[in-house]
PDB file of N, CA and C in Angstrom:
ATOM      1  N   UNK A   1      22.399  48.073 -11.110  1.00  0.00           N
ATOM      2  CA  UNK A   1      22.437  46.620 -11.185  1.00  0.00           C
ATOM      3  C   UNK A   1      21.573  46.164 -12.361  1.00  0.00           C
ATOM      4  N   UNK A   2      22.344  45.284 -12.824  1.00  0.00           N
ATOM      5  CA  UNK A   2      21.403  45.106 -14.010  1.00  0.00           C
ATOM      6  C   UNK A   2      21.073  43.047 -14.225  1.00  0.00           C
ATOM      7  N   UNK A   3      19.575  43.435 -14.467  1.00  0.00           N
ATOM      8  CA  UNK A   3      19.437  41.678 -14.455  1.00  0.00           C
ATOM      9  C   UNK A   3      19.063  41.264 -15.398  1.00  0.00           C
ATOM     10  N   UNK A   4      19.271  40.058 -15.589  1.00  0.00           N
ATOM     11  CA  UNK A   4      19.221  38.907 -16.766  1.00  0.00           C
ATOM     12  C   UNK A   4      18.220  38.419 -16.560  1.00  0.00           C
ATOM     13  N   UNK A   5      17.042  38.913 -17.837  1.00  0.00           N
ATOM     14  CA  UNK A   5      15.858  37.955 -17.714  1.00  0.00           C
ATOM     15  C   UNK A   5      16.040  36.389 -18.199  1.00  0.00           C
ATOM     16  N   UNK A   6      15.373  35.425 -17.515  1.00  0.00           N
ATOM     17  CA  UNK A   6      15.664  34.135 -18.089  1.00  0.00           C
ATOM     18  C   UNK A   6      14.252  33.704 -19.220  1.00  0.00           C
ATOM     19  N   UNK A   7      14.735  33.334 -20.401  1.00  0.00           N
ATOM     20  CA  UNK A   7      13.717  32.652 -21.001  1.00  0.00           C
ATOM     21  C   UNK A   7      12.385  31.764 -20.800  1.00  0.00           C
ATOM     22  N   UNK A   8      11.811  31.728 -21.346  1.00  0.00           N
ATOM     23  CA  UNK A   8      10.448  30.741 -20.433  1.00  0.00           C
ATOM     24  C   UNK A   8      11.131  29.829 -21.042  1.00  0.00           C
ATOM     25  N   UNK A   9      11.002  28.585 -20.530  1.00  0.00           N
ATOM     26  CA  UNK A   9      11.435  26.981 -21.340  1.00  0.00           C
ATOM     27  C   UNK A   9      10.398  26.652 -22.602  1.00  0.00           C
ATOM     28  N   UNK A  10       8.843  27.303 -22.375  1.00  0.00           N
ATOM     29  CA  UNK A  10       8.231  27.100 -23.498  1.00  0.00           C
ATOM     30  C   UNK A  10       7.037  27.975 -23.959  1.00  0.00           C
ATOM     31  N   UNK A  11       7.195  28.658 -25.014  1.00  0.00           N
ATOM     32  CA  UNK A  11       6.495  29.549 -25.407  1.00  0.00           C
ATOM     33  C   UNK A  11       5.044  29.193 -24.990  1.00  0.00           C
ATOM     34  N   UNK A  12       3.857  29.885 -24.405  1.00  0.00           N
ATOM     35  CA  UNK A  12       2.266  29.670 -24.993  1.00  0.00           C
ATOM     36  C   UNK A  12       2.198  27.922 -23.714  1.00  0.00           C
ATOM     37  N   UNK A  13       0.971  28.016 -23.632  1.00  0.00           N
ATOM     38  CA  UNK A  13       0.889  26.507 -22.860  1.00  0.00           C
ATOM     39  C   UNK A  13       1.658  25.801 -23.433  1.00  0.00           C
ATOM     40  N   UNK A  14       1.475  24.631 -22.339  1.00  0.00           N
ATOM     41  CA  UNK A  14       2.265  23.063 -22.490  1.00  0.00           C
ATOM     42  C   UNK A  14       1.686  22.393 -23.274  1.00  0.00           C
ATOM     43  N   UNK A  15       2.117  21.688 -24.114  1.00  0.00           N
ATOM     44  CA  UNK A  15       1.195  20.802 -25.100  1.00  0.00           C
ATOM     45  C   UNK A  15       0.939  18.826 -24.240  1.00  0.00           C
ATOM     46  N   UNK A  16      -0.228  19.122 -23.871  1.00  0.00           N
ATOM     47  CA  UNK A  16      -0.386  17.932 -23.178  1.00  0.00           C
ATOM     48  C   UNK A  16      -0.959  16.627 -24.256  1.00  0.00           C
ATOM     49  N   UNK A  17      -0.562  15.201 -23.954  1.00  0.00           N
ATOM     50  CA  UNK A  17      -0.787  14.785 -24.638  1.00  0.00           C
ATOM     51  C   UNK A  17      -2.030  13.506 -24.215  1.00  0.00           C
ATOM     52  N   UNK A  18      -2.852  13.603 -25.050  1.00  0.00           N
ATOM     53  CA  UNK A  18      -4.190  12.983 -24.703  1.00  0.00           C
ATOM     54  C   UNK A  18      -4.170  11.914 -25.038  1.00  0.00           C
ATOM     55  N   UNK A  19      -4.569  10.619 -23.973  1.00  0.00           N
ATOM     56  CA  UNK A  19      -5.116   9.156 -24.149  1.00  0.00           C
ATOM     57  C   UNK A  19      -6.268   8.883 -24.461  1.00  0.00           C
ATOM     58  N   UNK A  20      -6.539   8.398 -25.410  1.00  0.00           N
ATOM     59  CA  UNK A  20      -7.893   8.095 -26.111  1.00  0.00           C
ATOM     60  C   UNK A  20      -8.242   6.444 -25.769  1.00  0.00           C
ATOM     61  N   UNK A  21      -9.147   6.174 -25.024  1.00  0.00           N
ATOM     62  CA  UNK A  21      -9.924   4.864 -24.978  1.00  0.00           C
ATOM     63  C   UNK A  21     -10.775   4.701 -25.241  1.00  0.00           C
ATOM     64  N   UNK A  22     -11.158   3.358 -25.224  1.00  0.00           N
ATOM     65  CA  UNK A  22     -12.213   3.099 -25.581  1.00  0.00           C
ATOM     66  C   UNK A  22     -12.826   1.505 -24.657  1.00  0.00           C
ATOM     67  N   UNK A  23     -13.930   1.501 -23.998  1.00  0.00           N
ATOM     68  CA  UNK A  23     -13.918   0.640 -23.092  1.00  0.00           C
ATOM     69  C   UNK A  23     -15.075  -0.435 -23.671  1.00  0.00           C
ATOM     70  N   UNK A  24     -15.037  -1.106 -23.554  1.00  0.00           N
ATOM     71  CA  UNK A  24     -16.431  -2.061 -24.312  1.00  0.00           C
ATOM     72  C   UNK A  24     -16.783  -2.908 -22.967  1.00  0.00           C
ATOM     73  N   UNK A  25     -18.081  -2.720 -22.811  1.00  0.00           N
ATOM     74  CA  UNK A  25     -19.000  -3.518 -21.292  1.00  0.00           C
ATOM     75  C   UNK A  25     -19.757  -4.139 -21.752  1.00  0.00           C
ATOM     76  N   UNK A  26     -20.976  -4.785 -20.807  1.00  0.00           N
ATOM     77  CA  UNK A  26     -22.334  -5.590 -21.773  1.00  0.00           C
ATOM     78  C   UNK A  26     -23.088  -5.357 -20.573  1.00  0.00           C
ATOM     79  N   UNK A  27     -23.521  -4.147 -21.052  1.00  0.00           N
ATOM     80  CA  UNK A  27     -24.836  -4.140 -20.236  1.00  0.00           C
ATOM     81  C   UNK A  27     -24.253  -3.191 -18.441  1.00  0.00           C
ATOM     82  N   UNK A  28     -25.558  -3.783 -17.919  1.00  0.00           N
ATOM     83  CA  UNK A  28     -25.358  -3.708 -16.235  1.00  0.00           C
ATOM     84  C   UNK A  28     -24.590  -4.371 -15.828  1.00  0.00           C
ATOM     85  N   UNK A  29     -23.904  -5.615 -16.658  1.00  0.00           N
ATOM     86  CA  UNK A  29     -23.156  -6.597 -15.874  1.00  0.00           C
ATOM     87  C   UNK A  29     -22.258  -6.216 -14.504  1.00  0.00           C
ATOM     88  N   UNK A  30     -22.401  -7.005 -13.136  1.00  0.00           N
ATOM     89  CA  UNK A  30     -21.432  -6.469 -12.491  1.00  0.00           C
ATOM     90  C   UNK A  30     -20.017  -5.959 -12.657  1.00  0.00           C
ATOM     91  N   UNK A  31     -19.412  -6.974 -13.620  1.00  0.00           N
ATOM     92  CA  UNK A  31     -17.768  -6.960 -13.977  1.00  0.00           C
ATOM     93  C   UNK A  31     -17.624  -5.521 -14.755  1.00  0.00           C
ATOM     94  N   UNK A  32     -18.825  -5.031 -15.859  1.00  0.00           N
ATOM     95  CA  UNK A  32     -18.926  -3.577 -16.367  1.00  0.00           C
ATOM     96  C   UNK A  32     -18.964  -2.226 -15.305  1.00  0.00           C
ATOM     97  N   UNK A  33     -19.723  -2.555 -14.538  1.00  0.00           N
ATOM     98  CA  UNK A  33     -20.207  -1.676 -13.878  1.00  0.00           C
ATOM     99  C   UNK A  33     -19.192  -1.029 -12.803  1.00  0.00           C
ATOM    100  N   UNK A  34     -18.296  -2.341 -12.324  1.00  0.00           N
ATOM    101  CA  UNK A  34     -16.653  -2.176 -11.468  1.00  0.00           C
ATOM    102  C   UNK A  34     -16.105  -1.373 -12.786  1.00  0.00           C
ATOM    103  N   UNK A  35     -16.149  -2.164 -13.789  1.00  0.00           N
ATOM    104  CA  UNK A  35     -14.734  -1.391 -14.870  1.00  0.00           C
ATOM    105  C   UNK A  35     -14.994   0.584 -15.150  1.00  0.00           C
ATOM    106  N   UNK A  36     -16.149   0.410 -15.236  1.00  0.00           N
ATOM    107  CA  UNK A  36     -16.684   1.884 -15.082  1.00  0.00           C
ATOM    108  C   UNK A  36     -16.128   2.456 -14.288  1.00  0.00           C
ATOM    109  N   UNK A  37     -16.171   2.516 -13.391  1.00  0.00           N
ATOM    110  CA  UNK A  37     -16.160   2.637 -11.934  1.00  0.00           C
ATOM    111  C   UNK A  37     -14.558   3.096 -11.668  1.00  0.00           C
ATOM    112  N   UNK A  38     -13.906   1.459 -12.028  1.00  0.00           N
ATOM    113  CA  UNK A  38     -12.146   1.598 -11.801  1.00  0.00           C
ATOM    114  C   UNK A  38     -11.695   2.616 -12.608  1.00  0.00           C
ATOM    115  N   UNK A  39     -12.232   2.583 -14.009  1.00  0.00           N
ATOM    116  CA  UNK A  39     -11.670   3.348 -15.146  1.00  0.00           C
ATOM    117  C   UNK A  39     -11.742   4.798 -14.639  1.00  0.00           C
ATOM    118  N   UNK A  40     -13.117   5.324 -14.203  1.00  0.00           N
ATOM    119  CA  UNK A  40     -12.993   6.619 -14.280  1.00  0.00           C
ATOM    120  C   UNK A  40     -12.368   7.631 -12.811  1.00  0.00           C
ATOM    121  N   UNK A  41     -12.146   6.224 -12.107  1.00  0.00           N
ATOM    122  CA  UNK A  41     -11.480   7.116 -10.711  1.00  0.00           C
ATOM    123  C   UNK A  41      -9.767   7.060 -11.310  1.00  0.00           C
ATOM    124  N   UNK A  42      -9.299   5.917 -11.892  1.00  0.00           N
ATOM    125  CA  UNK A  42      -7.861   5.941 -12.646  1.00  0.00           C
ATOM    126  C   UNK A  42      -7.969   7.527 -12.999  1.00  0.00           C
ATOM    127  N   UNK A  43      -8.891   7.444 -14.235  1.00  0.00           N
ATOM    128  CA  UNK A  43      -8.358   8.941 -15.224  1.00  0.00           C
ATOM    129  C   UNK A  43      -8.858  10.210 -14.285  1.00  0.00           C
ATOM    130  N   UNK A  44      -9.287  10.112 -13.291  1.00  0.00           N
ATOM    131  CA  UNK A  44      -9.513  11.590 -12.273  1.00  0.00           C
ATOM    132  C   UNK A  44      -8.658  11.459 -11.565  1.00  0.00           C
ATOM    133  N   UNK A  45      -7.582  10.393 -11.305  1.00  0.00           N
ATOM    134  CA  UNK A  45      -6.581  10.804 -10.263  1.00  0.00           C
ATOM    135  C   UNK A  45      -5.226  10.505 -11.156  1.00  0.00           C
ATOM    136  N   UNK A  46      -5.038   9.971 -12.573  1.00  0.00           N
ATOM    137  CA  UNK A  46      -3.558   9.714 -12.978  1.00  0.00           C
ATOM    138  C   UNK A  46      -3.521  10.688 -14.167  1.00  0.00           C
ATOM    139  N   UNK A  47      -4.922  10.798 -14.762  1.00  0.00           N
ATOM    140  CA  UNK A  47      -5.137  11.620 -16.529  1.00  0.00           C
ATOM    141  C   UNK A  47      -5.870  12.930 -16.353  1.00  0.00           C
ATOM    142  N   UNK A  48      -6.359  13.050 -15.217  1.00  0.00           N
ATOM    143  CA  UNK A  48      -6.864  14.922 -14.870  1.00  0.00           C
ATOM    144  C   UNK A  48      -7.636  14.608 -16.170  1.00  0.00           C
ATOM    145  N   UNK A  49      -7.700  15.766 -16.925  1.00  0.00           N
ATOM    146  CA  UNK A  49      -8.105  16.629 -18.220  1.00  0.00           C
ATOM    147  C   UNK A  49      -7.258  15.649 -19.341  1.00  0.00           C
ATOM    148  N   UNK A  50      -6.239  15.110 -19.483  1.00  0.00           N
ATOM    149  CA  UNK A  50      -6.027  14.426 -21.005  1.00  0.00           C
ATOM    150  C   UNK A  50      -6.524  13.230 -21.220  1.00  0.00           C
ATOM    151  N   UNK A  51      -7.707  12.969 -21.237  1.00  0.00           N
ATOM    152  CA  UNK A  51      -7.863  11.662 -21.430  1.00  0.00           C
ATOM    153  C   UNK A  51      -9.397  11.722 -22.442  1.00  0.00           C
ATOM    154  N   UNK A  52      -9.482  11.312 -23.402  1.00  0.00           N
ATOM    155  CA  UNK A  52     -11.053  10.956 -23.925  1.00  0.00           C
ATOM    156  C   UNK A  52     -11.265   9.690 -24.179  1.00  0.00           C
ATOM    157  N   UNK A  53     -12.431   9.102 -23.268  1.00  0.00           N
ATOM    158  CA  UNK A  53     -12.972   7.771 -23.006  1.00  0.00           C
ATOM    159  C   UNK A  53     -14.148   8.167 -23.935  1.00  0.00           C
ATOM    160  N   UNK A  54     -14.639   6.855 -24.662  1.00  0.00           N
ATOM    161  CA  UNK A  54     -15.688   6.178 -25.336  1.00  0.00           C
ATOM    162  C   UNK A  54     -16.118   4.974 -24.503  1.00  0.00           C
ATOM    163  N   UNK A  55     -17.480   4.727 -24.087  1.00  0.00           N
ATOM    164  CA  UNK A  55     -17.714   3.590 -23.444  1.00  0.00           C
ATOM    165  C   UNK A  55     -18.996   2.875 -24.365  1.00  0.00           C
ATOM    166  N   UNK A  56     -18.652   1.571 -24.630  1.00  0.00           N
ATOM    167  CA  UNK A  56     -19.487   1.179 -25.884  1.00  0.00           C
ATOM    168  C   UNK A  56     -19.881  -0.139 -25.132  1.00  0.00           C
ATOM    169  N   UNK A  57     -21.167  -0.193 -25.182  1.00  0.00           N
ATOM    170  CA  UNK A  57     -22.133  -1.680 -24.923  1.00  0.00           C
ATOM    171  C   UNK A  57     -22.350  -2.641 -25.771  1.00  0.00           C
ATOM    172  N   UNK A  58     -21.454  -3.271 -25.882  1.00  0.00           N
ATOM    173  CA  UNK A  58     -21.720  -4.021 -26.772  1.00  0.00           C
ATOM    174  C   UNK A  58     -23.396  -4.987 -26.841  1.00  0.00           C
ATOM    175  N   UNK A  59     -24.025  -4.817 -25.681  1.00  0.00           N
ATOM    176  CA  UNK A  59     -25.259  -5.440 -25.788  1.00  0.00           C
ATOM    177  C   UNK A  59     -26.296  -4.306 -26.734  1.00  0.00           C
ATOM    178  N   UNK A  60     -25.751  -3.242 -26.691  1.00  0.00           N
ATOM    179  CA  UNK A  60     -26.852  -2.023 -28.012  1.00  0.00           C
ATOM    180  C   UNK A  60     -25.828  -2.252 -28.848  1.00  0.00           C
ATOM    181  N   UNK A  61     -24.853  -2.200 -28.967  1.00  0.00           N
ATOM    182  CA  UNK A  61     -23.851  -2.427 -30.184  1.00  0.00           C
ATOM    183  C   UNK A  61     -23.368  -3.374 -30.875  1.00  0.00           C
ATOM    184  N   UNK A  62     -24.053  -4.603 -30.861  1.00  0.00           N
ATOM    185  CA  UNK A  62     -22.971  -5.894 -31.357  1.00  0.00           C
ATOM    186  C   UNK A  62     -22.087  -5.729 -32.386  1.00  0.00           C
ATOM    187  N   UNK A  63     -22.717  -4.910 -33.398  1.00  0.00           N
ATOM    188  CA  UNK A  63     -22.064  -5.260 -34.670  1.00  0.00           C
ATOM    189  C   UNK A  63     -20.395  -4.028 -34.509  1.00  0.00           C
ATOM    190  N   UNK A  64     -20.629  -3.300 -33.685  1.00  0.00           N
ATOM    191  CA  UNK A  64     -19.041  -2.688 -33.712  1.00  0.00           C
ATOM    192  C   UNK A  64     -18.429  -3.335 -32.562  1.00  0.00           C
ATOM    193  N   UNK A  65     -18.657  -3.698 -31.616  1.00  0.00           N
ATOM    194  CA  UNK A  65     -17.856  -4.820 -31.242  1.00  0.00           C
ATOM    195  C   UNK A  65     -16.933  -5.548 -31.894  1.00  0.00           C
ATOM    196  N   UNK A  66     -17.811  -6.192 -32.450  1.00  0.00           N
ATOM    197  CA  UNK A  66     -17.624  -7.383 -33.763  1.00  0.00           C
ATOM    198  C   UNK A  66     -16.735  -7.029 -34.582  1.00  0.00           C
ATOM    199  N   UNK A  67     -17.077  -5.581 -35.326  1.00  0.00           N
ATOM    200  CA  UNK A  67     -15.885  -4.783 -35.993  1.00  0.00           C
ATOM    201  C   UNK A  67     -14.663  -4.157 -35.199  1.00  0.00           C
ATOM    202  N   UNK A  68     -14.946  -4.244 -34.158  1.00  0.00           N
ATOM    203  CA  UNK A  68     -13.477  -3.676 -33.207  1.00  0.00           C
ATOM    204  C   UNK A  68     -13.176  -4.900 -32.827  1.00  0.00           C
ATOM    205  N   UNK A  69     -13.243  -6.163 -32.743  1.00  0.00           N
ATOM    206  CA  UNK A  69     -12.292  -7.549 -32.869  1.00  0.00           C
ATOM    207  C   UNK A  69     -13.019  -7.431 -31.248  1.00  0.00           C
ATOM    208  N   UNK A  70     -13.356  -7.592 -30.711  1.00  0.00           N
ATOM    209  CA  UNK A  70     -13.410  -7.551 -29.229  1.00  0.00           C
ATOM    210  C   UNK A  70     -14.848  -8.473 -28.902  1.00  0.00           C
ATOM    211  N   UNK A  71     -14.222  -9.732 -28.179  1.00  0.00           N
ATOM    212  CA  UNK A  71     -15.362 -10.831 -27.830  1.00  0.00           C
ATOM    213  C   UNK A  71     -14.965 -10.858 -26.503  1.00  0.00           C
ATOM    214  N   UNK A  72     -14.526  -9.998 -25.394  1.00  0.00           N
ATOM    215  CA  UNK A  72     -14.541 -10.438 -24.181  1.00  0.00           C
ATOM    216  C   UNK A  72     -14.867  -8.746 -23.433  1.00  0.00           C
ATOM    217  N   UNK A  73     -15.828  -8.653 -22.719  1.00  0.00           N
ATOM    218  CA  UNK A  73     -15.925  -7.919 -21.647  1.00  0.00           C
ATOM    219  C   UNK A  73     -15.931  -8.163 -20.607  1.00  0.00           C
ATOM    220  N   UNK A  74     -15.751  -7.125 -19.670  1.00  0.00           N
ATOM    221  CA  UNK A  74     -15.173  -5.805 -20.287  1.00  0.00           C
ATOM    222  C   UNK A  74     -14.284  -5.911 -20.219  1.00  0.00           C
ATOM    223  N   UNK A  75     -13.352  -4.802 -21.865  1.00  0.00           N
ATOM    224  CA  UNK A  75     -12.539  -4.946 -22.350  1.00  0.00           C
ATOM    225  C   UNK A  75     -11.778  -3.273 -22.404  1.00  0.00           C
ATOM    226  N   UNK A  76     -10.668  -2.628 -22.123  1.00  0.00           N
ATOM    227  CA  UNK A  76     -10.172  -1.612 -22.280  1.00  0.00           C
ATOM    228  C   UNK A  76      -9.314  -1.633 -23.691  1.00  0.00           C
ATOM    229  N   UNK A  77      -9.351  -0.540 -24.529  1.00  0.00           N
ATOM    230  CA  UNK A  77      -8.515  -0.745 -25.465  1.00  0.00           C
ATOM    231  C   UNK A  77      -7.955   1.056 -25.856  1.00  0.00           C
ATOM    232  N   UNK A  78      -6.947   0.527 -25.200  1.00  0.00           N
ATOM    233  CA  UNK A  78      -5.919   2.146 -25.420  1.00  0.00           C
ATOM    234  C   UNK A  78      -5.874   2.867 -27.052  1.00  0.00           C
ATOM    235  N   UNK A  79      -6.142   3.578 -27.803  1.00  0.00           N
ATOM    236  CA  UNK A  79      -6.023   3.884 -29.398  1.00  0.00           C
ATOM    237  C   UNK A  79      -5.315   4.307 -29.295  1.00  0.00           C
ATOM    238  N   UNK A  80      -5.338   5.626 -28.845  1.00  0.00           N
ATOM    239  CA  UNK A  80      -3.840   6.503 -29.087  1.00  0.00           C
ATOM    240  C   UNK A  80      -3.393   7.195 -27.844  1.00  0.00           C
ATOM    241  N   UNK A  81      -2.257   7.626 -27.821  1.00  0.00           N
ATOM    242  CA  UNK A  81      -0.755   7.631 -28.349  1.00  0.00           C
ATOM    243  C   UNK A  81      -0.467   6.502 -28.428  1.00  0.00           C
ATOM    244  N   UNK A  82       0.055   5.685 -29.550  1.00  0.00           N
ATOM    245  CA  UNK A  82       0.094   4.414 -30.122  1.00  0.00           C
ATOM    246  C   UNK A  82       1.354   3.756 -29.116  1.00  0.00           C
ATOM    247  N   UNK A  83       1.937   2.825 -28.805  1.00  0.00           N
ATOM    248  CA  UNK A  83       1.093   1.644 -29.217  1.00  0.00           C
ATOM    249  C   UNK A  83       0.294   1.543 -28.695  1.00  0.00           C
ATOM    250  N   UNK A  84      -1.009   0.920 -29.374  1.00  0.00           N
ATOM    251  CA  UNK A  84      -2.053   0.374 -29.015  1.00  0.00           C
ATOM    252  C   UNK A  84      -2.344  -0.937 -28.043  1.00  0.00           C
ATOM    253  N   UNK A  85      -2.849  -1.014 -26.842  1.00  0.00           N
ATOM    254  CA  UNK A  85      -2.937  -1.959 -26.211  1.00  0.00           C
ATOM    255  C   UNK A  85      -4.275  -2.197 -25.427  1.00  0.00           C
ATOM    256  N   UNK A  86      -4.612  -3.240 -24.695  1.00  0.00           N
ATOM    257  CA  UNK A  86      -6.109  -3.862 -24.714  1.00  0.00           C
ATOM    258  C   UNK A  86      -5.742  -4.491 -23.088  1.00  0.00           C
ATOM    259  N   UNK A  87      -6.783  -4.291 -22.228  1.00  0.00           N
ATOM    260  CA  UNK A  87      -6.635  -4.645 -20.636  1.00  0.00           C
ATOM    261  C   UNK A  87      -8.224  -5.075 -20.730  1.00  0.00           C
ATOM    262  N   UNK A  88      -8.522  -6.309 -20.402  1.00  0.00           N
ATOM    263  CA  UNK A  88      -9.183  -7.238 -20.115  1.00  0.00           C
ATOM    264  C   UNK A  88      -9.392  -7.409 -18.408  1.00  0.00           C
ATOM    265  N   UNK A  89     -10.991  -7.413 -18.295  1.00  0.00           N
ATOM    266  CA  UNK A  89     -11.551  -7.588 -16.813  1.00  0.00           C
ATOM    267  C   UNK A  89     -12.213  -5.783 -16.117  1.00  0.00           C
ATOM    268  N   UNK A  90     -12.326  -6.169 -14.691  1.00  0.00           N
ATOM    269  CA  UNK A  90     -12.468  -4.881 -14.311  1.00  0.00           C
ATOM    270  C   UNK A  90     -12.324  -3.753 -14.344  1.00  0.00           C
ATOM    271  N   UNK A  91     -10.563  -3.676 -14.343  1.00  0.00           N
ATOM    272  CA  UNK A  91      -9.846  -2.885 -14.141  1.00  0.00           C
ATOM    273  C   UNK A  91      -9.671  -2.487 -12.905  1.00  0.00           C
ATOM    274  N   UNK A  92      -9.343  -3.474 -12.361  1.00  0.00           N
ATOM    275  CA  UNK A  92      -9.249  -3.557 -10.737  1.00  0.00           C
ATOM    276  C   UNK A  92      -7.666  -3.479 -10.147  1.00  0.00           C
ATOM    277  N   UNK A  93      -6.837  -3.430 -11.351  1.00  0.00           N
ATOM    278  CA  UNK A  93      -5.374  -3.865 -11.297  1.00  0.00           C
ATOM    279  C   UNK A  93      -4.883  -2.078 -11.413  1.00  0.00           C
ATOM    280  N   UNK A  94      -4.745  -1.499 -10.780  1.00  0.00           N
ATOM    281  CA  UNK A  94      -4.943  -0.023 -11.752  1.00  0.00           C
ATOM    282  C   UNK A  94      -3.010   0.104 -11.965  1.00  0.00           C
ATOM    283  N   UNK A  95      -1.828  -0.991 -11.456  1.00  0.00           N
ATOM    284  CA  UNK A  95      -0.901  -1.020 -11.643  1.00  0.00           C
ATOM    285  C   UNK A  95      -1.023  -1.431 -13.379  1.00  0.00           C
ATOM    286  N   UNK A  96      -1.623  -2.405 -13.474  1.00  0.00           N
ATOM    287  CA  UNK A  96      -1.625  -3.313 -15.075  1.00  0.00           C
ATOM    288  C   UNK A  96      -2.195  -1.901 -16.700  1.00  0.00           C
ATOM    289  N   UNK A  97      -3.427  -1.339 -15.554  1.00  0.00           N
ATOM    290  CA  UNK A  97      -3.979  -0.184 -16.637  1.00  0.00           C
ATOM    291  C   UNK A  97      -2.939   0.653 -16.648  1.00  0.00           C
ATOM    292  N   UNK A  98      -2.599   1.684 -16.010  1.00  0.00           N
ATOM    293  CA  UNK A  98      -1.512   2.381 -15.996  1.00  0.00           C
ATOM    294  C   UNK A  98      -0.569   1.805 -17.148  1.00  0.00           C
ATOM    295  N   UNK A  99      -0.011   0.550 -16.813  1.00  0.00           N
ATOM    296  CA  UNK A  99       0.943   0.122 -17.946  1.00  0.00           C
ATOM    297  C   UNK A  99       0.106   0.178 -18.981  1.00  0.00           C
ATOM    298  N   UNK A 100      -0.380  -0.186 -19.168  1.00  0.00           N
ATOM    299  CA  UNK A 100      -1.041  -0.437 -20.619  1.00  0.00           C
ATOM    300  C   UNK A 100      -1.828   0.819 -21.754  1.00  0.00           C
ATOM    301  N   UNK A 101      -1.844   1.596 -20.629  1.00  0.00           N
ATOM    302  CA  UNK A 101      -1.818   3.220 -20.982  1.00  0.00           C
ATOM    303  C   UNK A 101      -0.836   3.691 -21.300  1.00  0.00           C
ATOM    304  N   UNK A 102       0.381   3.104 -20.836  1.00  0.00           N
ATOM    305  CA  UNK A 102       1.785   3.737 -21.197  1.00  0.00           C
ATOM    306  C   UNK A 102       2.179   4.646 -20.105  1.00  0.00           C
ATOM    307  N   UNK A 103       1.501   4.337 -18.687  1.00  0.00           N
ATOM    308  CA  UNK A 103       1.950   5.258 -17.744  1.00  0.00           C
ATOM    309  C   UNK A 103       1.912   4.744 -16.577  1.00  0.00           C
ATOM    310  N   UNK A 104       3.074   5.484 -15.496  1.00  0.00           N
ATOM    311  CA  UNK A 104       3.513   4.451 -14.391  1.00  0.00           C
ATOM    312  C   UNK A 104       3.654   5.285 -13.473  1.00  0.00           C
ATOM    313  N   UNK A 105       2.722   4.501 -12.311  1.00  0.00           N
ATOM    314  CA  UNK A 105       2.050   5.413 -11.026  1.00  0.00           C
ATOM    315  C   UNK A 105       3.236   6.395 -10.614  1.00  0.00           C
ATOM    316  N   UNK A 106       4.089   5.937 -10.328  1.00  0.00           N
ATOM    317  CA  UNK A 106       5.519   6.279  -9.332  1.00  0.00           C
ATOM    318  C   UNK A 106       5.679   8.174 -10.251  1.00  0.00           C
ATOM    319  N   UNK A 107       6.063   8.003 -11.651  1.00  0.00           N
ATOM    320  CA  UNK A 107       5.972   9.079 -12.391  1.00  0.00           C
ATOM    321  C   UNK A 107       4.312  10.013 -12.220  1.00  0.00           C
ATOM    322  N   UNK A 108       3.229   9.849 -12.217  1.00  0.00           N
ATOM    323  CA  UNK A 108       2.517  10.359 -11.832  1.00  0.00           C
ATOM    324  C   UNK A 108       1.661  11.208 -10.556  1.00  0.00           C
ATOM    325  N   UNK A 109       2.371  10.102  -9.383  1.00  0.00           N
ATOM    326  CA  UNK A 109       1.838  10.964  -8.143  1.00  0.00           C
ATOM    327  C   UNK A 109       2.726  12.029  -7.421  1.00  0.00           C
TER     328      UNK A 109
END
């Protein structure tokens, strides 16, 4: 009897593709301290391992704030995989982040 090996579908690991944010807070503020909070239970239960967060205070940082256009915290701002998009508040909506990440719960769990 003779058998037919089947091909792997893809050589070497999967090439996963990484969300890069960047979150801007002020301080201890309560509304920061939730967004913290929302943000990083999102990316441990929807982004595992692809995700690299930057979290920037704008109260030690004004002047890149200022240069990243961003006058409201806290503020989420997706960089890449483009398009680029920006979620304003807690992040208490984790339906709204998801979108705005470019990713939708239903496909993820």
């Amino acid at each position: 009897m003779v058998r037919k090996r089947k091909k792997a579908a893809a050589e070497g690991p999967p090439v996963t593709t990484v969300v890069v944010m960047c979150l801007y807070i002020a301080g201890k503020a309560p509304n920061s301290v939730k967004a913290v909070a929302n943000l990083r239970a999102i990316c441990r239960r929807y982004l595992k391992d692809g995700y690299k967060l930057e979290i920037v205070d704008v109260c030690e940082h004004p002047l890149r704030a200022l240069a990243d256009g961003v006058i409201v915290t806290p503020s989420l701002a997706k960089v890449s995989p483009g398009p680029a998009s920006n979620v304003i508040g807690n992040l208490s909506d984790t339906g709204s982040v998801l979108a705005a990440l470019g990713l939708q719960a239903g496909d993820l769990e």
